[in-house]
N, C-alpha and C. Protein backbone atom coordinates (compact mmCIF):
# COMPACT_ATOMS: atom_id res chain seq x y z
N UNK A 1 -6.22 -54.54 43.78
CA UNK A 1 -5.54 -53.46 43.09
C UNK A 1 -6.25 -53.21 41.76
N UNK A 2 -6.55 -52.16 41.58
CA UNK A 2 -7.37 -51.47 40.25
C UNK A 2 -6.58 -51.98 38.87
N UNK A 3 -7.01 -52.43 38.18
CA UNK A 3 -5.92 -53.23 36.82
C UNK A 3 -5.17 -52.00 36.20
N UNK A 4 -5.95 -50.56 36.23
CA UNK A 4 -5.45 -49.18 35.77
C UNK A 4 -4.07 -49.17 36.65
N UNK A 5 -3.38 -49.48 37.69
CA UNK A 5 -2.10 -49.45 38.21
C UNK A 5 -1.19 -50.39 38.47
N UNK A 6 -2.30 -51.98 37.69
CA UNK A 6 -0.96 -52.54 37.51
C UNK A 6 -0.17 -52.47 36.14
N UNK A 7 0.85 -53.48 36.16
CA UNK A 7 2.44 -52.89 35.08
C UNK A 7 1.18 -54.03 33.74
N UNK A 8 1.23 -53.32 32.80
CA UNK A 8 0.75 -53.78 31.41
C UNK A 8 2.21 -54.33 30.75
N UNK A 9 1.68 -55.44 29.81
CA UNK A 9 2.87 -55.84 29.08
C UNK A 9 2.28 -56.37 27.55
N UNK A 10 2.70 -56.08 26.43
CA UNK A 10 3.40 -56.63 25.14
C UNK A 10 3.39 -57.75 24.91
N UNK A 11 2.51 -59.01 25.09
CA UNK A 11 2.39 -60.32 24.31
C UNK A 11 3.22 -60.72 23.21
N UNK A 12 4.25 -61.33 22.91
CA UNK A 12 4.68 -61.38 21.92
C UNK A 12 4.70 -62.80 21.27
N UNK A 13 5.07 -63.21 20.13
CA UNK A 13 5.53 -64.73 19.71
C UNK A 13 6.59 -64.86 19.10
N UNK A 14 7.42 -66.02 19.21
CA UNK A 14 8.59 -66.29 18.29
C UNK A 14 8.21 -67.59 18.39
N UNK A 15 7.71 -68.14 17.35
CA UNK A 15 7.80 -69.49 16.91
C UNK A 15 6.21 -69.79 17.67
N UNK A 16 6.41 -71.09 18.39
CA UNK A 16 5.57 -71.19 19.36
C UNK A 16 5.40 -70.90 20.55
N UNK A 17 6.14 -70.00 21.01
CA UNK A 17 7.10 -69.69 22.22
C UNK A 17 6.37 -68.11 22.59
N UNK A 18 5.77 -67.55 23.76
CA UNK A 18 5.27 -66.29 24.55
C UNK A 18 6.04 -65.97 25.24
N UNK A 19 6.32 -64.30 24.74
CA UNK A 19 6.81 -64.05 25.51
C UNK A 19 6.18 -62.37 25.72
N UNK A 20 6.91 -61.24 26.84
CA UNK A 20 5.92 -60.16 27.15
C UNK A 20 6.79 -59.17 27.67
N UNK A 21 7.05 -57.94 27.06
CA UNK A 21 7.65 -56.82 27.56
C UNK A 21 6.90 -55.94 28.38
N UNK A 22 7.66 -55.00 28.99
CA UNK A 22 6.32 -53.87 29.78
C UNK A 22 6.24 -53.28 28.83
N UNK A 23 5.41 -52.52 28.92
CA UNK A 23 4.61 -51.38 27.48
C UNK A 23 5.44 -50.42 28.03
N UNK A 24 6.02 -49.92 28.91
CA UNK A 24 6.96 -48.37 29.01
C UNK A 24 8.30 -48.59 27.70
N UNK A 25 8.97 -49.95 28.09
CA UNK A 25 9.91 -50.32 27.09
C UNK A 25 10.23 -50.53 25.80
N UNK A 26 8.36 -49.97 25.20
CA UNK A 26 8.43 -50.36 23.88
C UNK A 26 7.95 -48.95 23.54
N UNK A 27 8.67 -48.45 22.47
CA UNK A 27 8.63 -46.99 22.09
C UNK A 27 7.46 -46.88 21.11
N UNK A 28 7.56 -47.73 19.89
CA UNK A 28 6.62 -48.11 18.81
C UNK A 28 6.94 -49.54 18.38
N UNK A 29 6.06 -49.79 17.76
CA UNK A 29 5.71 -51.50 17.09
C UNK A 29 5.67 -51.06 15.49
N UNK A 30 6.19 -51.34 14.79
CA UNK A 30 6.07 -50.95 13.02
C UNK A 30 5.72 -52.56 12.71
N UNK A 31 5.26 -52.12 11.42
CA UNK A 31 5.54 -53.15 10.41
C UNK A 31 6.95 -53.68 9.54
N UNK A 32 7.10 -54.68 9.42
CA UNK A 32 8.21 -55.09 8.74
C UNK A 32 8.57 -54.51 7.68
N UNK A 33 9.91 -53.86 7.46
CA UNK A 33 10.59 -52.83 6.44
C UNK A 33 12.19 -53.28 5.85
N UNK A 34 12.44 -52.55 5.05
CA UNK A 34 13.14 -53.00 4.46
C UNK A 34 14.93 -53.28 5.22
N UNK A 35 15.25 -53.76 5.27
CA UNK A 35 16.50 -53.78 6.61
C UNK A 35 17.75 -53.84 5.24
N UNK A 36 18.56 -52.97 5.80
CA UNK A 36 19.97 -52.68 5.02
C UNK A 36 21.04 -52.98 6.21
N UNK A 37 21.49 -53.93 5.12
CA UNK A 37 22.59 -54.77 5.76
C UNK A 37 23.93 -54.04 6.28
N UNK A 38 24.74 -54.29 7.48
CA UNK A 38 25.85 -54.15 8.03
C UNK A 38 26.59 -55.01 7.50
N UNK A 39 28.01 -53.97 7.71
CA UNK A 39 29.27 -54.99 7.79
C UNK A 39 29.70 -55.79 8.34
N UNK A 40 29.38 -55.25 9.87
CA UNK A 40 29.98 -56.03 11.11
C UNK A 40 29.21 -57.05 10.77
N UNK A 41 30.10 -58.12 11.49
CA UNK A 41 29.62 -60.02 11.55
C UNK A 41 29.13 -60.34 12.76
N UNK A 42 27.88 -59.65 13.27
CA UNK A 42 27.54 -60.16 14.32
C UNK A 42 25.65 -60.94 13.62
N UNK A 43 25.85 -62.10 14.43
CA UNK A 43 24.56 -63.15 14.06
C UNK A 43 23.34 -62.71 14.47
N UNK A 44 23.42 -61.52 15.32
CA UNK A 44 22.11 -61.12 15.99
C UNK A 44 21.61 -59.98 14.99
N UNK A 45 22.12 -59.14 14.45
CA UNK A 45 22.38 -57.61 14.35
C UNK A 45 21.98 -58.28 12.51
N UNK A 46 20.59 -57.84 12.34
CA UNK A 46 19.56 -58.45 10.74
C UNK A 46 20.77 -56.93 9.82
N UNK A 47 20.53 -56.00 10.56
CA UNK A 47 21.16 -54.51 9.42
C UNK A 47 20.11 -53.64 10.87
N UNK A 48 19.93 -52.49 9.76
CA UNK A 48 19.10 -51.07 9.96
C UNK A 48 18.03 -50.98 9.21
N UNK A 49 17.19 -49.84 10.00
CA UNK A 49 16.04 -49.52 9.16
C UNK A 49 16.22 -48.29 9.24
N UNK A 50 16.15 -47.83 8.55
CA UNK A 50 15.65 -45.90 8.64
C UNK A 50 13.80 -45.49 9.23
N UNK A 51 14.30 -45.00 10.59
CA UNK A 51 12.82 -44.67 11.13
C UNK A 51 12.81 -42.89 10.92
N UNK A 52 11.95 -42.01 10.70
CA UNK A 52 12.23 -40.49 10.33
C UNK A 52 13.72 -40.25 9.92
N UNK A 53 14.95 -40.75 9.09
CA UNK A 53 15.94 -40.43 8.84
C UNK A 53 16.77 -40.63 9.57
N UNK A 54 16.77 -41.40 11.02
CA UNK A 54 17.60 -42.09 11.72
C UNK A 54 17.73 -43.73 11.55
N UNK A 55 18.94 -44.14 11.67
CA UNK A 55 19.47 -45.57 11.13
C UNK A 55 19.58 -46.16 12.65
N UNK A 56 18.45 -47.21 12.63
CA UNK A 56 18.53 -47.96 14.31
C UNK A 56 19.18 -49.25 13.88
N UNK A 57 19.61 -49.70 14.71
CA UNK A 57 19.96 -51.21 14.82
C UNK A 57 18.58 -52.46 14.87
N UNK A 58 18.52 -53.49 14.11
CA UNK A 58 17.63 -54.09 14.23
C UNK A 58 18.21 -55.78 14.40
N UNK A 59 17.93 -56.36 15.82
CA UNK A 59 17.94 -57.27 16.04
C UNK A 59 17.17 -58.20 16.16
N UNK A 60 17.68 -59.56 15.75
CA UNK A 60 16.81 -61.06 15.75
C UNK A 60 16.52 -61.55 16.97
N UNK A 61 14.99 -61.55 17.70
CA UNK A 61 15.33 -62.12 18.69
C UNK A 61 15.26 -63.74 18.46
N UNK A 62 14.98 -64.15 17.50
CA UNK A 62 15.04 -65.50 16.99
C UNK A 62 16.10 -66.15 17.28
N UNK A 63 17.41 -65.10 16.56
CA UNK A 63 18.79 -65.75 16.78
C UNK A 63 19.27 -65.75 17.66
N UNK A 64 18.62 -64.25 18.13
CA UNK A 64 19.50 -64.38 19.56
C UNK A 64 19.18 -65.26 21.22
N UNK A 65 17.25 -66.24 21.01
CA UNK A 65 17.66 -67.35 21.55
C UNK A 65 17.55 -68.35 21.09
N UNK A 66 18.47 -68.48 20.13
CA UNK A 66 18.67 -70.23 19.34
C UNK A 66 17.72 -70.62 18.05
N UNK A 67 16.75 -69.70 17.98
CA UNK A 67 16.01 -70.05 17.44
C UNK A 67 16.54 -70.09 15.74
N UNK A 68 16.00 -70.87 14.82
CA UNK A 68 15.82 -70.57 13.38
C UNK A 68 15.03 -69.93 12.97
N UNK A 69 16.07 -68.61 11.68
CA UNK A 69 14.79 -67.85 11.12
C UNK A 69 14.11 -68.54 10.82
N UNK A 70 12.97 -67.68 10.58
CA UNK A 70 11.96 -67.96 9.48
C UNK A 70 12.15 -66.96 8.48
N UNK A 71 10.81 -67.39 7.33
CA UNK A 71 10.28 -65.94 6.61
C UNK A 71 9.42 -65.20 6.87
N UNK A 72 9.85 -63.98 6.90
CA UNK A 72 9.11 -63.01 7.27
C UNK A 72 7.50 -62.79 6.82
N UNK A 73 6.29 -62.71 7.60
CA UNK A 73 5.27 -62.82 6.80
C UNK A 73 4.34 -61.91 7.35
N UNK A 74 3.52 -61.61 6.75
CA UNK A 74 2.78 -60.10 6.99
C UNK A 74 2.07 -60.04 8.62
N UNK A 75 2.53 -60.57 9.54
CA UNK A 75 2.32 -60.76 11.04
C UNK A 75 3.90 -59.93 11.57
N UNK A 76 4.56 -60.20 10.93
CA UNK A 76 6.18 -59.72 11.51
C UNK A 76 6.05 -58.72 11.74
N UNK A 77 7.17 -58.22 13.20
CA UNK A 77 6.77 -56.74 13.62
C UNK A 77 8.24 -56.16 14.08
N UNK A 78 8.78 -55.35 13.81
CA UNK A 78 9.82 -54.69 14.43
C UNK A 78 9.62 -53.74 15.74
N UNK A 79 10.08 -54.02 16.89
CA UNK A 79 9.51 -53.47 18.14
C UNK A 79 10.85 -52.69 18.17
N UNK A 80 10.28 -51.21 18.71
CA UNK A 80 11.49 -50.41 18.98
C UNK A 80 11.50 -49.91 19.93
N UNK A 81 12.64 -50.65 20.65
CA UNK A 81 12.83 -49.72 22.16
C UNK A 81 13.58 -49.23 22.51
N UNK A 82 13.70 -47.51 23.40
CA UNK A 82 14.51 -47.02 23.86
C UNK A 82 15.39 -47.50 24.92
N UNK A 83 16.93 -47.67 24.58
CA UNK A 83 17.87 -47.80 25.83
C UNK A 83 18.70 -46.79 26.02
N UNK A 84 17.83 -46.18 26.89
CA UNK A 84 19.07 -45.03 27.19
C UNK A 84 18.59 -43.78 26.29
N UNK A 85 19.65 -43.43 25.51
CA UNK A 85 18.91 -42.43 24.29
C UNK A 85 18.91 -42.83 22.78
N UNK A 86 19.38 -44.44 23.02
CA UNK A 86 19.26 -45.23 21.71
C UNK A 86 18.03 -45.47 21.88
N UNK A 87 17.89 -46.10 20.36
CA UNK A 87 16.62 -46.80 19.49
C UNK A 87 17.50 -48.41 19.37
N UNK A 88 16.62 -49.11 19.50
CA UNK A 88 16.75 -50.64 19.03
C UNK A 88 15.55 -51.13 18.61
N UNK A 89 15.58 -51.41 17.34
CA UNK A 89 14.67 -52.77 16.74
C UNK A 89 14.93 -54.30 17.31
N UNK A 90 13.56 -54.60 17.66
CA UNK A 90 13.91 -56.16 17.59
C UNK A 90 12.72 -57.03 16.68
N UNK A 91 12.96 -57.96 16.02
CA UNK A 91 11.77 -58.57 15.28
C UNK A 91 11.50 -59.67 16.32
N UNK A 92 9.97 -59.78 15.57
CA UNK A 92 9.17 -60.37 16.59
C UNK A 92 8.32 -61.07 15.39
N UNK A 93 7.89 -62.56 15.58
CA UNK A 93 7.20 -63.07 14.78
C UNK A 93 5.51 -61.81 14.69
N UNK A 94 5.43 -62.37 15.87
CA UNK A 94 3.94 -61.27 15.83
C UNK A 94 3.65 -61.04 17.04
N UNK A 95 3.15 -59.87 17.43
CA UNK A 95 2.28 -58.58 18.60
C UNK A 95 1.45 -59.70 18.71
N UNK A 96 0.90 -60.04 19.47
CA UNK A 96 -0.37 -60.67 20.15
C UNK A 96 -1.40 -59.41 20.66
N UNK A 97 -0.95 -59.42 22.14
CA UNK A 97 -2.12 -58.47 22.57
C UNK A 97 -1.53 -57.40 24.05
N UNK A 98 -2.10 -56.61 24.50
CA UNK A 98 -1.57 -55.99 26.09
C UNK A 98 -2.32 -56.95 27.13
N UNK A 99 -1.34 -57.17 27.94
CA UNK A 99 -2.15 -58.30 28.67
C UNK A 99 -1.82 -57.54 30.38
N UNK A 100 -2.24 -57.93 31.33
CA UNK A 100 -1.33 -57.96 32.59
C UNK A 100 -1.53 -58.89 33.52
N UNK A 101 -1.11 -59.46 34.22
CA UNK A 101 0.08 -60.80 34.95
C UNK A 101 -0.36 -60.57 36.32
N UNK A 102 -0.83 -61.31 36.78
CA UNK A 102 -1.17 -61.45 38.09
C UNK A 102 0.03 -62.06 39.28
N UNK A 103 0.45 -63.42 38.33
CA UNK A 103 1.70 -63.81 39.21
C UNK A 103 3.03 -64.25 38.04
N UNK A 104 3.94 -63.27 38.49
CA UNK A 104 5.31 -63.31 37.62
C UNK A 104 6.39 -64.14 38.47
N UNK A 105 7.09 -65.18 38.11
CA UNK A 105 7.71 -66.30 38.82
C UNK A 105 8.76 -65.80 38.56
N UNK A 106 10.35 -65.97 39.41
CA UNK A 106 11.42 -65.75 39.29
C UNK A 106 11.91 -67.10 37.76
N UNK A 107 13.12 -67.00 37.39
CA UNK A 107 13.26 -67.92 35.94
C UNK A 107 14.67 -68.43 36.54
N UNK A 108 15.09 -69.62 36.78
CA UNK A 108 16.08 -69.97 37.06
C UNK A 108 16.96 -70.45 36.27
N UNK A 109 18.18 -71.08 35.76
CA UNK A 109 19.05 -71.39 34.79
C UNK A 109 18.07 -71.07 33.39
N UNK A 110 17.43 -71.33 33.17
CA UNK A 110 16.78 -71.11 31.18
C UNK A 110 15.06 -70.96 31.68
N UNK A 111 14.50 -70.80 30.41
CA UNK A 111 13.12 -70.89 30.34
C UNK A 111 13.52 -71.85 28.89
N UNK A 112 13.11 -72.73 28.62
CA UNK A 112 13.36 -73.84 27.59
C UNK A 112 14.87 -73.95 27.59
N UNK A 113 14.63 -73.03 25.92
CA UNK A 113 16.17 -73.22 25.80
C UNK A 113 17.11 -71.83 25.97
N UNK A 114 16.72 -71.02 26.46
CA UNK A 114 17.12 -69.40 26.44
C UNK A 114 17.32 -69.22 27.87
N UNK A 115 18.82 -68.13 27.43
CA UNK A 115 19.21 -67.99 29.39
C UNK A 115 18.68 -67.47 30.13
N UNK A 116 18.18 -67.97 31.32
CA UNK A 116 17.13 -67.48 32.23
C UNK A 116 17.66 -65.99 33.00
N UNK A 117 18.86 -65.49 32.08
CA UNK A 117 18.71 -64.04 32.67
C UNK A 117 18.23 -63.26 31.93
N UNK A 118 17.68 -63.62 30.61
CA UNK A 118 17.07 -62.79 29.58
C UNK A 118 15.19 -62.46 29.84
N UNK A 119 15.32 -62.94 31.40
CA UNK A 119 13.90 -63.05 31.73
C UNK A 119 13.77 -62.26 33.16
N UNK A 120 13.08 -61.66 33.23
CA UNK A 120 12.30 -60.95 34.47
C UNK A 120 11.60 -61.79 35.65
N UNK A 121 10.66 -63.17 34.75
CA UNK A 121 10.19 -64.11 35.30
C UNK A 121 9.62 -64.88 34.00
N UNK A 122 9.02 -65.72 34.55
CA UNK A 122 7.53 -66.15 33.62
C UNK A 122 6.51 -66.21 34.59
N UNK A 123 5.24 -66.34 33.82
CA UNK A 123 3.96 -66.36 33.86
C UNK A 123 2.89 -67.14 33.71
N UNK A 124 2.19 -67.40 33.28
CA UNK A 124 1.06 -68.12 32.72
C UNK A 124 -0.23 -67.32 32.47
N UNK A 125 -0.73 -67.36 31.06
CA UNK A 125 -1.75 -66.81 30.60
C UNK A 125 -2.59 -67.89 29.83
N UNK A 126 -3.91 -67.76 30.40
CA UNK A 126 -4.82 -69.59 30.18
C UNK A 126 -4.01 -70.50 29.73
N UNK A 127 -3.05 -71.27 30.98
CA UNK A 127 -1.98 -72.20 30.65
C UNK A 127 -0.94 -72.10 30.11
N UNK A 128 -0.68 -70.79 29.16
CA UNK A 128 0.36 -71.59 28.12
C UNK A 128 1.09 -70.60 28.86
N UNK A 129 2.36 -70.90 28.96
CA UNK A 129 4.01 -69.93 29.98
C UNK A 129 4.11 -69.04 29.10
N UNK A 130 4.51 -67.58 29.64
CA UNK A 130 4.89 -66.96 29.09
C UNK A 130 6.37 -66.06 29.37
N UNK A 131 6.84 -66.05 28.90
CA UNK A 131 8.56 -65.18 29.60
C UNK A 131 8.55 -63.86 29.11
N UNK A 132 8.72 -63.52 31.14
CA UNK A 132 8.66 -61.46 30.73
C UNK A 132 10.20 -61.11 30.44
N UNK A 133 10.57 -60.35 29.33
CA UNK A 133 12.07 -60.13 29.33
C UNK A 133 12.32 -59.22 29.66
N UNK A 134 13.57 -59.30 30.20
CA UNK A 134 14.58 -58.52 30.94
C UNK A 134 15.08 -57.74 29.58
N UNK A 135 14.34 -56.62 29.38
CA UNK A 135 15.27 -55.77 27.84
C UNK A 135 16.81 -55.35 28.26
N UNK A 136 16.66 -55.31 29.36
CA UNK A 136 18.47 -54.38 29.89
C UNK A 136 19.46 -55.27 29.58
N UNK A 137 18.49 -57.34 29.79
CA UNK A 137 19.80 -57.59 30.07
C UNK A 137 20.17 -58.14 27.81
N UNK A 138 18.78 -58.31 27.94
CA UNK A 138 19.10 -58.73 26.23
C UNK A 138 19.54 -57.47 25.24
N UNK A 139 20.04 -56.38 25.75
CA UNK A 139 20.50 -55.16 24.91
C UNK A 139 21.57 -55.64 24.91
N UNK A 140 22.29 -55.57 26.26
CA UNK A 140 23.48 -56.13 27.03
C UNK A 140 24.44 -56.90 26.17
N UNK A 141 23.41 -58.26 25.69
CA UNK A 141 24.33 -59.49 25.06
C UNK A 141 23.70 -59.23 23.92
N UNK A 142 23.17 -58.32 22.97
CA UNK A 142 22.76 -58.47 22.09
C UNK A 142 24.23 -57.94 20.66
């Protein structure tokens, strides 16, 4: 199969941890901006950013699998993807690279420590695992 028709994906990192979206799901990649805080008390949900004069939601995917922040450092990336006719931010330690996946494994109860329905499959890219996420289902519980 010509690599031009297979599904490309989004390299990403949180911590030490790979993981890889499809590139249709990701609208734009920004740089880290200034986030204005919400009321609501939810642990995932950092605030908003204003992208052209619209206020998106911007979520941790750190927190939202277990992970501890960090500080933000000039690698940090806010990925914004369309669900539906929303915008969602999610931070991401750092963009790696577009890669594509030859063999994507089903993910059964977790991939470490994160619920294995927040995954499409995993992978392997020169050894190290990588987990493709399921954006539908991490909007979902986000």
């Amino acid at each position: 199969m010509s690599i031009l028709l297979q599904e490309q994906y989004i390299e990403i990192v949180l911590g030490k941890a790979y993981y890889a979206l499809a590139t249709q799901e990701v609208d734009k990649i920004i740089k880290m901006q200034t986030i204005f805080d919400t009321p609501e008390d939810n642990s995932y949900l950092r605030g908003f950013i204003y992208l052209r004069e619209k206020a998106i939601p911007v979520i941790s995917l750190r927190t939202l699998f277990g992970m501890t922040e960090e500080v933000f450092t000039p690698a940090t990336r806010i990925i914004i993807h369309k669900h539906h006719r929303e915008s969602i931010g999610f931070i991401v330690d750092q963009v790696n690279k577009v890669s594509v996946y030859e063999n994507i494994q089903p993910v059964r109860d977790k991939l470490g420590s994160v619920k294995g329905t927040y995954f499409k499959g995993t992978t392997n890219r020169d050894g190290v695992p990588v987990g493709v996420l399921n954006m539908n289902e991490i909007v979902a519980h986000a």
